[in-house]
N, C-alpha and C. Protein backbone atom coordinates (compact mmCIF):
# COMPACT_ATOMS: atom_id res chain seq x y z
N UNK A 1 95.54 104.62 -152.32
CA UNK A 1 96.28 104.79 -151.07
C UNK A 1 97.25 103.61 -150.90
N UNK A 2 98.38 104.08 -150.41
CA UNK A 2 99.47 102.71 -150.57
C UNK A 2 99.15 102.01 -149.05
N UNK A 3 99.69 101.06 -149.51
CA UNK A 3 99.30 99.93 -148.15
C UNK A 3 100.82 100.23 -147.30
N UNK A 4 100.41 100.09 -145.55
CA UNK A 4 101.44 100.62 -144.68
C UNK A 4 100.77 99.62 -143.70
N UNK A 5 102.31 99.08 -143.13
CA UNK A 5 102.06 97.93 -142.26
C UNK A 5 102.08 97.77 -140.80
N UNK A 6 101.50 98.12 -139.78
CA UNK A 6 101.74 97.60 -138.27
C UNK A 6 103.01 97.11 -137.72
N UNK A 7 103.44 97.36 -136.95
CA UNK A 7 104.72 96.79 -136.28
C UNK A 7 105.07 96.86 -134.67
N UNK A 8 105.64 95.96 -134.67
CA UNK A 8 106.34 96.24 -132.89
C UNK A 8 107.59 96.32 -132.81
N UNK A 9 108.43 96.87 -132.17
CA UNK A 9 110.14 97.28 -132.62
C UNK A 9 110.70 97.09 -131.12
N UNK A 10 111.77 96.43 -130.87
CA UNK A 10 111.42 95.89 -129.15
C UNK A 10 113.11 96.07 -129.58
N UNK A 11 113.33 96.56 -128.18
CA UNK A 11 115.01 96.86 -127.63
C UNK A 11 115.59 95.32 -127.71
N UNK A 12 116.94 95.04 -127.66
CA UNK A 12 117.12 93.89 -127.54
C UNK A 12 117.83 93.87 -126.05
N UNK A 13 118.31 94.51 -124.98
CA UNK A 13 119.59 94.59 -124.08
C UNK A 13 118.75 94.39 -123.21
N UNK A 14 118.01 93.87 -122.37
CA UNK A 14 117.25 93.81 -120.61
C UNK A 14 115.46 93.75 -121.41
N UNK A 15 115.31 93.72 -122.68
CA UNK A 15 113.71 93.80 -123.21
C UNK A 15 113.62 92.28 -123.47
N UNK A 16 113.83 91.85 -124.71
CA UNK A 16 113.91 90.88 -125.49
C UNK A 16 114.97 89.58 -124.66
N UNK A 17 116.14 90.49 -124.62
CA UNK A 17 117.10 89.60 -123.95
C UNK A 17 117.51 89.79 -122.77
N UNK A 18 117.72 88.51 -121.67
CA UNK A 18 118.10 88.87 -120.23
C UNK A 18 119.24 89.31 -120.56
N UNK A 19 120.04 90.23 -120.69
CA UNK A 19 121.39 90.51 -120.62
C UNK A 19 122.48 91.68 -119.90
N UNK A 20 120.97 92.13 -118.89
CA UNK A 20 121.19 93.19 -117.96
C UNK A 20 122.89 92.65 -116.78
N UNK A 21 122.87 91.22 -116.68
CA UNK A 21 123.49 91.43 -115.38
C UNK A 21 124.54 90.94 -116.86
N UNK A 22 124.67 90.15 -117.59
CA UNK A 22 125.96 89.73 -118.76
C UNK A 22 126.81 91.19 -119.07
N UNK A 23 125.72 92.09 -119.11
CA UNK A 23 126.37 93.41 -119.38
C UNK A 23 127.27 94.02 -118.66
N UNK A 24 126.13 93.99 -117.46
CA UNK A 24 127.03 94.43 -116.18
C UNK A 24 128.58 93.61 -115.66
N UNK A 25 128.55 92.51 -115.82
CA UNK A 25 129.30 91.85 -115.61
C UNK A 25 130.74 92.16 -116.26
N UNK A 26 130.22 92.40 -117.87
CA UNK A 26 131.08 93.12 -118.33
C UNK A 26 131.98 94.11 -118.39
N UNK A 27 130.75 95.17 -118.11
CA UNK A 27 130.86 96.56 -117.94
C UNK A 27 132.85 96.19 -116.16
N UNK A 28 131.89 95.15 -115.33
CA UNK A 28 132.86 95.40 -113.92
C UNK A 28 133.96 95.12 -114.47
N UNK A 29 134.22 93.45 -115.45
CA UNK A 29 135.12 93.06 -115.63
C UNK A 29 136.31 94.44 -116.89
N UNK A 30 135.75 94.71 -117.06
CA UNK A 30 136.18 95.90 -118.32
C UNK A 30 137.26 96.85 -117.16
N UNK A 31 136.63 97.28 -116.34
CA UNK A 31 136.71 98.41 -115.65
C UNK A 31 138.44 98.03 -114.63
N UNK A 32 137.86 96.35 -114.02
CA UNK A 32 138.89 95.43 -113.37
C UNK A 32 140.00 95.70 -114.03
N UNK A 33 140.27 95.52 -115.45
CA UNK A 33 141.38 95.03 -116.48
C UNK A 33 142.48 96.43 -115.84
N UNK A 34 141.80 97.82 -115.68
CA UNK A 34 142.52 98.64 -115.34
C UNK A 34 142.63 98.82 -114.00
N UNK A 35 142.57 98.18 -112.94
CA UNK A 35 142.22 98.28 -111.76
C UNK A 35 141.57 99.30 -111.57
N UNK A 36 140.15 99.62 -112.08
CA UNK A 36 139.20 100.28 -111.53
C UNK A 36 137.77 99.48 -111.38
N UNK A 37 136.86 100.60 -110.60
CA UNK A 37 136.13 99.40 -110.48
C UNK A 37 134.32 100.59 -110.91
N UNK A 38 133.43 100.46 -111.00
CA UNK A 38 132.28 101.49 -111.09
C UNK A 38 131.53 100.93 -109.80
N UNK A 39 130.18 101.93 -110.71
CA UNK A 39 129.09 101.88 -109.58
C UNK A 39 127.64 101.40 -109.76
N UNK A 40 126.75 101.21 -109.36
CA UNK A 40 125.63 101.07 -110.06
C UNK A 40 125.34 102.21 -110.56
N UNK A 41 125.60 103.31 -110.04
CA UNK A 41 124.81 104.57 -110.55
C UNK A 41 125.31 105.28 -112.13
N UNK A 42 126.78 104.89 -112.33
CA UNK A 42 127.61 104.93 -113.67
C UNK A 42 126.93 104.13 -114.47
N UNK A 43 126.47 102.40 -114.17
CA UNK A 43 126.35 101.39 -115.21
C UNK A 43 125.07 102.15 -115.51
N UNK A 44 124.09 102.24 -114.54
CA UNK A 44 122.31 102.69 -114.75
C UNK A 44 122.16 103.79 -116.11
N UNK A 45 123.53 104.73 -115.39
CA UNK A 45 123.58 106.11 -116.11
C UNK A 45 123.81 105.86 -118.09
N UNK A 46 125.07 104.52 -117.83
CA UNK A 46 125.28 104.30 -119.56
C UNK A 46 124.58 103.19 -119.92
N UNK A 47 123.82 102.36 -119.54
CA UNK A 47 122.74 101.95 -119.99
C UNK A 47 121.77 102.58 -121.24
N UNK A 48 122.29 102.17 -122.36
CA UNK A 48 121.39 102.19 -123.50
C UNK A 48 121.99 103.13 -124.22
N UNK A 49 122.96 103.82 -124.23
CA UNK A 49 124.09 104.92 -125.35
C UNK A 49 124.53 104.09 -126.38
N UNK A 50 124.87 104.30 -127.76
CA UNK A 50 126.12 103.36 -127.90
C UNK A 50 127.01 103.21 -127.39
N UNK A 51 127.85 102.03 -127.40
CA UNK A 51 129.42 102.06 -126.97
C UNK A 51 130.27 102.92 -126.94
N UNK A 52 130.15 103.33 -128.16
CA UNK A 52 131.24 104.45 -128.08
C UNK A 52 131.46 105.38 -127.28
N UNK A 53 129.90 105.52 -127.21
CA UNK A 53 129.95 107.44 -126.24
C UNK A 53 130.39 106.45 -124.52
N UNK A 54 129.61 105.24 -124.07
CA UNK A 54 130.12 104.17 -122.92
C UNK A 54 131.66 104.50 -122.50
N UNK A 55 132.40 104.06 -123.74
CA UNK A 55 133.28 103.29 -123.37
C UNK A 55 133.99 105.17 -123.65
N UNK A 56 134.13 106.63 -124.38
CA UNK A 56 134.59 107.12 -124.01
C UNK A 56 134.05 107.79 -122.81
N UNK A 57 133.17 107.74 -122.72
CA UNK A 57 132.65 108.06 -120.92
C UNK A 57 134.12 107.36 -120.18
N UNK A 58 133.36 106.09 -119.92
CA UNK A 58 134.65 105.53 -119.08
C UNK A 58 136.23 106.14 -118.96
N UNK A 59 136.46 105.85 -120.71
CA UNK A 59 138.14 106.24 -120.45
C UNK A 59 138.35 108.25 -119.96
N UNK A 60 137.45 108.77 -120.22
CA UNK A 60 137.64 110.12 -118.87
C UNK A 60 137.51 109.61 -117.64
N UNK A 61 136.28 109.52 -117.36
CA UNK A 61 135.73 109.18 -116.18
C UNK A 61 137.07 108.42 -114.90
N UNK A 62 137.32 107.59 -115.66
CA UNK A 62 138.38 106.73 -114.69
C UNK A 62 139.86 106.30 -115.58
N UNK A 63 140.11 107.47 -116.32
CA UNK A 63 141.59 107.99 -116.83
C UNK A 63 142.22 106.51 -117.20
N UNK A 64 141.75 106.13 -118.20
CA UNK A 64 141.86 104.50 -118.53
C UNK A 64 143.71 105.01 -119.38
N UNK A 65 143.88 105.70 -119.76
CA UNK A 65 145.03 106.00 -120.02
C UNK A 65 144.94 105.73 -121.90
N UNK A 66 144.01 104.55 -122.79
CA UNK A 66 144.23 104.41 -123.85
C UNK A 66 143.72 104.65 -124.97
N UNK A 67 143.76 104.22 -125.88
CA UNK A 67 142.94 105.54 -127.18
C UNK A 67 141.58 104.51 -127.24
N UNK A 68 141.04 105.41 -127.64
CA UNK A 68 139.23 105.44 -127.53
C UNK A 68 139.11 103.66 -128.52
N UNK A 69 139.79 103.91 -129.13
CA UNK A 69 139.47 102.56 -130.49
C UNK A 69 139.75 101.20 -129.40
N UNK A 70 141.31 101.36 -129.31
CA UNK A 70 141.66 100.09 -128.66
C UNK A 70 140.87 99.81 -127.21
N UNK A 71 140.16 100.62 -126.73
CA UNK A 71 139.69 100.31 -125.16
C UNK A 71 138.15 99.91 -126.16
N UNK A 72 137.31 100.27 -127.30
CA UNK A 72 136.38 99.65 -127.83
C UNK A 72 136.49 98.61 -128.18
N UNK A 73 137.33 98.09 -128.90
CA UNK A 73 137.91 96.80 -129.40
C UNK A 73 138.14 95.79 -128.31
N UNK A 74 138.36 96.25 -127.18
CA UNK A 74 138.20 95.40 -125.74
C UNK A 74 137.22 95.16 -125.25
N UNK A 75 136.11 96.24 -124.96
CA UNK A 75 135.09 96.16 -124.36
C UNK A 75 133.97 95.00 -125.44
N UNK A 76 134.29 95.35 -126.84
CA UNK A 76 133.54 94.23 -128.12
C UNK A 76 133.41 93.36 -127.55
N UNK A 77 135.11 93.00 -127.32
CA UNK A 77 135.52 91.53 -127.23
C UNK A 77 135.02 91.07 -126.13
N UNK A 78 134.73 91.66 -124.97
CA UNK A 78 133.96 91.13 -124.22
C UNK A 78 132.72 90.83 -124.04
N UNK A 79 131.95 91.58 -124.99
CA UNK A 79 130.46 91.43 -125.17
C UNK A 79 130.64 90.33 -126.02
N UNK A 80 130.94 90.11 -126.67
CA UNK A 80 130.97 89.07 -127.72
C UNK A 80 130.96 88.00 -126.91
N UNK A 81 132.22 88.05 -126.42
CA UNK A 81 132.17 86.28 -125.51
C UNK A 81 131.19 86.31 -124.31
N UNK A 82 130.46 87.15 -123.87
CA UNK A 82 129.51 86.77 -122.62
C UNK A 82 128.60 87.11 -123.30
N UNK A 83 127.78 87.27 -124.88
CA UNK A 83 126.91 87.31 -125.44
C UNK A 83 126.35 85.67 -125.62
N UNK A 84 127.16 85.35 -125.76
CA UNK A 84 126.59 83.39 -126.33
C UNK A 84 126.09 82.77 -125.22
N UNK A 85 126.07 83.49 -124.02
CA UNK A 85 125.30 82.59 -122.77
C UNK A 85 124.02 83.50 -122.76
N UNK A 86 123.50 84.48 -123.24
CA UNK A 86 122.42 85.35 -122.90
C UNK A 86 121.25 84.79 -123.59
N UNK A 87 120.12 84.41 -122.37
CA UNK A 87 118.87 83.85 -122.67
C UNK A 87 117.44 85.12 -123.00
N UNK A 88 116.77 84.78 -123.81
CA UNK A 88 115.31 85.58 -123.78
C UNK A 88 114.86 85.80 -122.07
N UNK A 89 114.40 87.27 -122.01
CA UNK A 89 113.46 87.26 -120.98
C UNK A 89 112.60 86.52 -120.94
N UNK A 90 111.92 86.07 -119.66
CA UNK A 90 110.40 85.36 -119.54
C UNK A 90 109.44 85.97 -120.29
N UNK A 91 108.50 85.30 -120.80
CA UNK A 91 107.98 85.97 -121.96
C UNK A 91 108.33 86.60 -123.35
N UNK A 92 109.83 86.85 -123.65
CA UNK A 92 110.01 87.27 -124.79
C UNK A 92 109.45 86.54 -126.16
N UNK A 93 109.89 85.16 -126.08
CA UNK A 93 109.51 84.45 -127.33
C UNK A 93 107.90 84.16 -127.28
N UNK A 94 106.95 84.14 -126.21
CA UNK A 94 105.82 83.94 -126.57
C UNK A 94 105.54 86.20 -127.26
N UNK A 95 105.78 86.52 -126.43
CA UNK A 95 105.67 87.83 -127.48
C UNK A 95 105.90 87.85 -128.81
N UNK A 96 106.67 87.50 -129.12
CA UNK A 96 107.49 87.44 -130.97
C UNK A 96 106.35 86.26 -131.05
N UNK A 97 105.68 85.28 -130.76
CA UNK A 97 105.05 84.26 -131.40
C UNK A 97 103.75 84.86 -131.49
N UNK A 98 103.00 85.88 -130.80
CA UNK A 98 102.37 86.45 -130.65
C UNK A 98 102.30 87.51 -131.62
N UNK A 99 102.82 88.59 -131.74
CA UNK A 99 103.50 89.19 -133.19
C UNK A 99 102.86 88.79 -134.16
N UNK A 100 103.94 87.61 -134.38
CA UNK A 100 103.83 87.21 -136.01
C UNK A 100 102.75 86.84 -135.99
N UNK A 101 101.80 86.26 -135.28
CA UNK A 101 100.54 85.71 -135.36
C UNK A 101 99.59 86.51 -136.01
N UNK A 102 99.33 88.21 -135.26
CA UNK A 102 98.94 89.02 -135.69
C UNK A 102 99.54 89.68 -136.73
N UNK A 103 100.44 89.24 -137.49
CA UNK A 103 101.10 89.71 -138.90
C UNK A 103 101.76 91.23 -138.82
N UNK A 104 102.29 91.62 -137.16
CA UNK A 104 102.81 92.77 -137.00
C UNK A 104 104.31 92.76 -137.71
N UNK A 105 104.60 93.32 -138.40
CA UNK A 105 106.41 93.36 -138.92
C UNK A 105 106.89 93.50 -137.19
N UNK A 106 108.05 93.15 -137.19
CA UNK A 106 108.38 92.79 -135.91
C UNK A 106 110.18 93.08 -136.04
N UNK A 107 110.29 94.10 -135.37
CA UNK A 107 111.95 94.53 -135.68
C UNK A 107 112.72 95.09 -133.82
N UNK A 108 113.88 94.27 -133.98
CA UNK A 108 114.43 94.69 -132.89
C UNK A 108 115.67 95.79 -133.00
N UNK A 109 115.42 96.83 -132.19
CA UNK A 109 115.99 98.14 -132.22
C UNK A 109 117.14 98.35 -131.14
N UNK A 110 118.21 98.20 -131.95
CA UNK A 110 119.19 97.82 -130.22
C UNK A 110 120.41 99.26 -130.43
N UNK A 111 121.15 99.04 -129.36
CA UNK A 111 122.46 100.11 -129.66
C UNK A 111 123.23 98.93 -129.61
N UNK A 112 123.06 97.95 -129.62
CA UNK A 112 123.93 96.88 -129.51
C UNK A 112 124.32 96.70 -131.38
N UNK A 113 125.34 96.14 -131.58
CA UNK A 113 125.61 95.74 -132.67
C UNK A 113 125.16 94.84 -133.66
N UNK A 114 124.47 95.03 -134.90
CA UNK A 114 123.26 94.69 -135.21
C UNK A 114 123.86 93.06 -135.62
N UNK A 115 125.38 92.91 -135.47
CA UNK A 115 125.54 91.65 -135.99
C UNK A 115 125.64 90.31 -134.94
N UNK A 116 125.57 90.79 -133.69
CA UNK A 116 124.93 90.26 -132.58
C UNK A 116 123.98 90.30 -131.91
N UNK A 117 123.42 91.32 -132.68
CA UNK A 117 121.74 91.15 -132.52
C UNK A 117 121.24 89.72 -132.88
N UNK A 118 122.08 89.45 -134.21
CA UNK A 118 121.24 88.28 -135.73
C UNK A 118 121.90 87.06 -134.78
N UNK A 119 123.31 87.29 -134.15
CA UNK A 119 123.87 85.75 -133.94
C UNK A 119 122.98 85.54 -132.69
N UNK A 120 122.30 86.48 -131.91
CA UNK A 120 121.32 85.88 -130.63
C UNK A 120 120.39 85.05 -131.74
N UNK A 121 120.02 85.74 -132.48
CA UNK A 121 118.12 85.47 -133.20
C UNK A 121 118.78 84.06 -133.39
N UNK A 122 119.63 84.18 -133.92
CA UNK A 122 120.56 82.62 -134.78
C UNK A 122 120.47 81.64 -133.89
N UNK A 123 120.84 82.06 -132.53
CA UNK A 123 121.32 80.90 -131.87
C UNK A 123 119.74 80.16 -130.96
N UNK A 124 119.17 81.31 -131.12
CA UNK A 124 117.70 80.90 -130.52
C UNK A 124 116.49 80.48 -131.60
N UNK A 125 117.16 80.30 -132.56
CA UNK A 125 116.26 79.93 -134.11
C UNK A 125 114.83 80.64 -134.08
N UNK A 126 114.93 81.83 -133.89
CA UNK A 126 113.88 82.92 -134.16
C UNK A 126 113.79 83.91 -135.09
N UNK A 127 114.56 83.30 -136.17
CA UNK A 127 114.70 83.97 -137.43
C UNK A 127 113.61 84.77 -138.06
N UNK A 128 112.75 83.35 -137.80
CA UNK A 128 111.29 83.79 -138.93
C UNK A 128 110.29 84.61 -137.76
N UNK A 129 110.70 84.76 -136.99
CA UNK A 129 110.01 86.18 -135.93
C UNK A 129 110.63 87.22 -136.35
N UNK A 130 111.25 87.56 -136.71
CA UNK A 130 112.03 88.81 -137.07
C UNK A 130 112.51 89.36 -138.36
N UNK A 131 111.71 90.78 -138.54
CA UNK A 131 111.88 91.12 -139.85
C UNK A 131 112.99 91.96 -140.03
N UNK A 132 113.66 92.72 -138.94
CA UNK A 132 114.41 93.72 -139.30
C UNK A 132 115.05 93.58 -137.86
N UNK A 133 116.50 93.80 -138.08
CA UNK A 133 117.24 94.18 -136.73
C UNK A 133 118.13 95.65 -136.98
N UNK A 134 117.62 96.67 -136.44
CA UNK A 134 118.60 97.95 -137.03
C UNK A 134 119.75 98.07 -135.29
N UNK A 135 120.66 98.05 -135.19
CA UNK A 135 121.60 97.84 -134.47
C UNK A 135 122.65 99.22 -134.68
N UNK A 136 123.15 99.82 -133.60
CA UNK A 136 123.68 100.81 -133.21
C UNK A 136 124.49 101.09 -134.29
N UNK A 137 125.14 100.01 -134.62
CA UNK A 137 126.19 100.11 -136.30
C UNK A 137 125.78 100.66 -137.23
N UNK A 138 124.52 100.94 -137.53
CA UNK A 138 123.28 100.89 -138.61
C UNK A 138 122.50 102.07 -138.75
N UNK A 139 123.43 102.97 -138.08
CA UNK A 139 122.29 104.22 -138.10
C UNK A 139 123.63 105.42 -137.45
N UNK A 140 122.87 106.48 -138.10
CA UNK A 140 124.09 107.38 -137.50
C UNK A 140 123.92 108.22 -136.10
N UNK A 141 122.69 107.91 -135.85
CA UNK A 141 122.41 108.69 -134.43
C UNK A 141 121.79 108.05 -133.30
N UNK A 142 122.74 107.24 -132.39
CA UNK A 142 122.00 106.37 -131.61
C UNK A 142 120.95 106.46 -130.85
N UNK A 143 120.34 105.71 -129.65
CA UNK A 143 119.20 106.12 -128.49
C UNK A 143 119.68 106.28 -128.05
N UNK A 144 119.50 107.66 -127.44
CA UNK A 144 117.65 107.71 -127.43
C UNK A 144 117.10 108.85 -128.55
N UNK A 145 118.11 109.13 -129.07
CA UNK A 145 117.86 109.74 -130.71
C UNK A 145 116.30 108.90 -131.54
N UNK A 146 115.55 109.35 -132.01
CA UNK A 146 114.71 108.61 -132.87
C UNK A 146 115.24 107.61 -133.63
N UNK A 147 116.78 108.43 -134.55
CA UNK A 147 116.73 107.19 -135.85
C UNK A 147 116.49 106.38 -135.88
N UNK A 148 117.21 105.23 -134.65
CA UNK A 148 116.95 103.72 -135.36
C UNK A 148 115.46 103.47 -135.09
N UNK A 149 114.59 103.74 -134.72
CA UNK A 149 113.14 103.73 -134.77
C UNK A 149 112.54 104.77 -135.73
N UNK A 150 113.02 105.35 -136.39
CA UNK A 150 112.60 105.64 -137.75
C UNK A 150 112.89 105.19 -138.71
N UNK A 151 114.17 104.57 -138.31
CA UNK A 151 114.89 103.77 -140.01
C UNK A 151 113.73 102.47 -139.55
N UNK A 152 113.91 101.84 -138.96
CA UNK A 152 112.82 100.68 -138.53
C UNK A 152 111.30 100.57 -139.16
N UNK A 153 111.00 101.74 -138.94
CA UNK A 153 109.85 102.12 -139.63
C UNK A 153 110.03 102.20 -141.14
N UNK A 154 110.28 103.15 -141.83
CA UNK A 154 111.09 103.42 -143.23
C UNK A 154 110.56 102.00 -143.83
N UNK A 155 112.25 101.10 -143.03
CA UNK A 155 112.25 99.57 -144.08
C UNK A 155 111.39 99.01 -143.65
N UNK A 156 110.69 98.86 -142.97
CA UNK A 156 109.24 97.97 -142.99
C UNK A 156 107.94 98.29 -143.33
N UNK A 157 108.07 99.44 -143.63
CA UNK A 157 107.16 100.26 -144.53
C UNK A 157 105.59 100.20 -143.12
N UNK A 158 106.18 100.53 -142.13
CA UNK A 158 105.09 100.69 -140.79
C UNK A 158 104.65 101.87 -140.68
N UNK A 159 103.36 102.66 -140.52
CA UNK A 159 103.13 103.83 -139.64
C UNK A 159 103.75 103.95 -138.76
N UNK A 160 103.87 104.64 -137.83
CA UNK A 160 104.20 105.09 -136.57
C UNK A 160 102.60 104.91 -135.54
N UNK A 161 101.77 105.09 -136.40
CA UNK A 161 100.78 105.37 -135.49
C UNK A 161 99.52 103.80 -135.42
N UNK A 162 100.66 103.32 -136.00
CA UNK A 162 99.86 102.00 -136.07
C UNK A 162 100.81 100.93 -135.48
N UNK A 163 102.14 101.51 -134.84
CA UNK A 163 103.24 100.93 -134.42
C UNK A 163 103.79 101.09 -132.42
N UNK A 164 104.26 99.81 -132.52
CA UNK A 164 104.85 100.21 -131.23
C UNK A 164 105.87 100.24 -130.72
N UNK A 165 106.57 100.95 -130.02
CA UNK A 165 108.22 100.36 -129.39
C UNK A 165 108.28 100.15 -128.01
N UNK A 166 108.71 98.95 -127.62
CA UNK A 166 108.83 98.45 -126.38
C UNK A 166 110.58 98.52 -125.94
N UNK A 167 110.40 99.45 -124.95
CA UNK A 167 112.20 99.71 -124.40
C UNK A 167 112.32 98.83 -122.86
């Protein structure tokens, strides 16, 4: 019988990382650039899609006027720069220390872009907590689709039924 390993697979956007209001912040300032403005009930609603489907939501929604790429390439750029101030939730890192303790493979499952997934882990030197980051880039069918919590599984060679995901 082949050996199959335990795991915990944890969201990175409002789970792992405080980055609920950085987002939001975003999300207003994004919206500002065109003089429009949202709502809570819009941000709540695209909470956790990829970007893409977000940001073409938006440009119907509030007739942003520009092509789907260049209004993504904006909205990036803004996550990017209000990404480098975003701290762990309370409790996140004793969780991941906790984890590895118990030798769970330990992978964070984001729609966020998996290469700012790594520059958070980077900047919070929690490398060696983390075995796998599969990131919205990284899979062809975002959440709340299964994939990236099946590809997660897959490369870490985890059950499912010996596994957990924390959203």
């Amino acid at each position: 019988m082949e050996n199959y390993n335990s795991g915990i697979f944890i969201d990175l956007d409002g789970t792992l990382a405080n980055s609920l209001m950085v987002m939001r912040n975003v999300y207003e300032e994004f919206l500002r650039s065109f003089d429009r403005s949202g709502s809570d009930e819009e941000f709540n609603r695209l909470n956790g899609p990829p970007l893409a489907v977000v940001v073409a939501d938006l440009a119907q929604t509030h007739a942003l006027g520009e092509d789907i790429e260049s209004l993504l390439r904006q909205y990036w750029q803004r996550i990017e720069a209000a990404y480098e101030t975003v701290e762990p939730n309370p409790g996140a890192l004793t969780l991941l220390k906790v984890a590895t303790e118990c030798n769970l493979k330990i992978g964070i499952v984001t729609s966020n872009m998996s290469y700012l997934a790594a520059a958070w882990v980077n900047r919070l030197n929690i490398e060696s907590n983390i075995d796998i980051i599969i990131g919205g880039d990284t899979v062809n069918l975002g959440k709340p689709h299964p994939e990236p919590y099946l590809s997660a599984l897959q490369q870490t060679r985890c059950l499912a039924s010996r596994s957990f995901a924390v959203e």
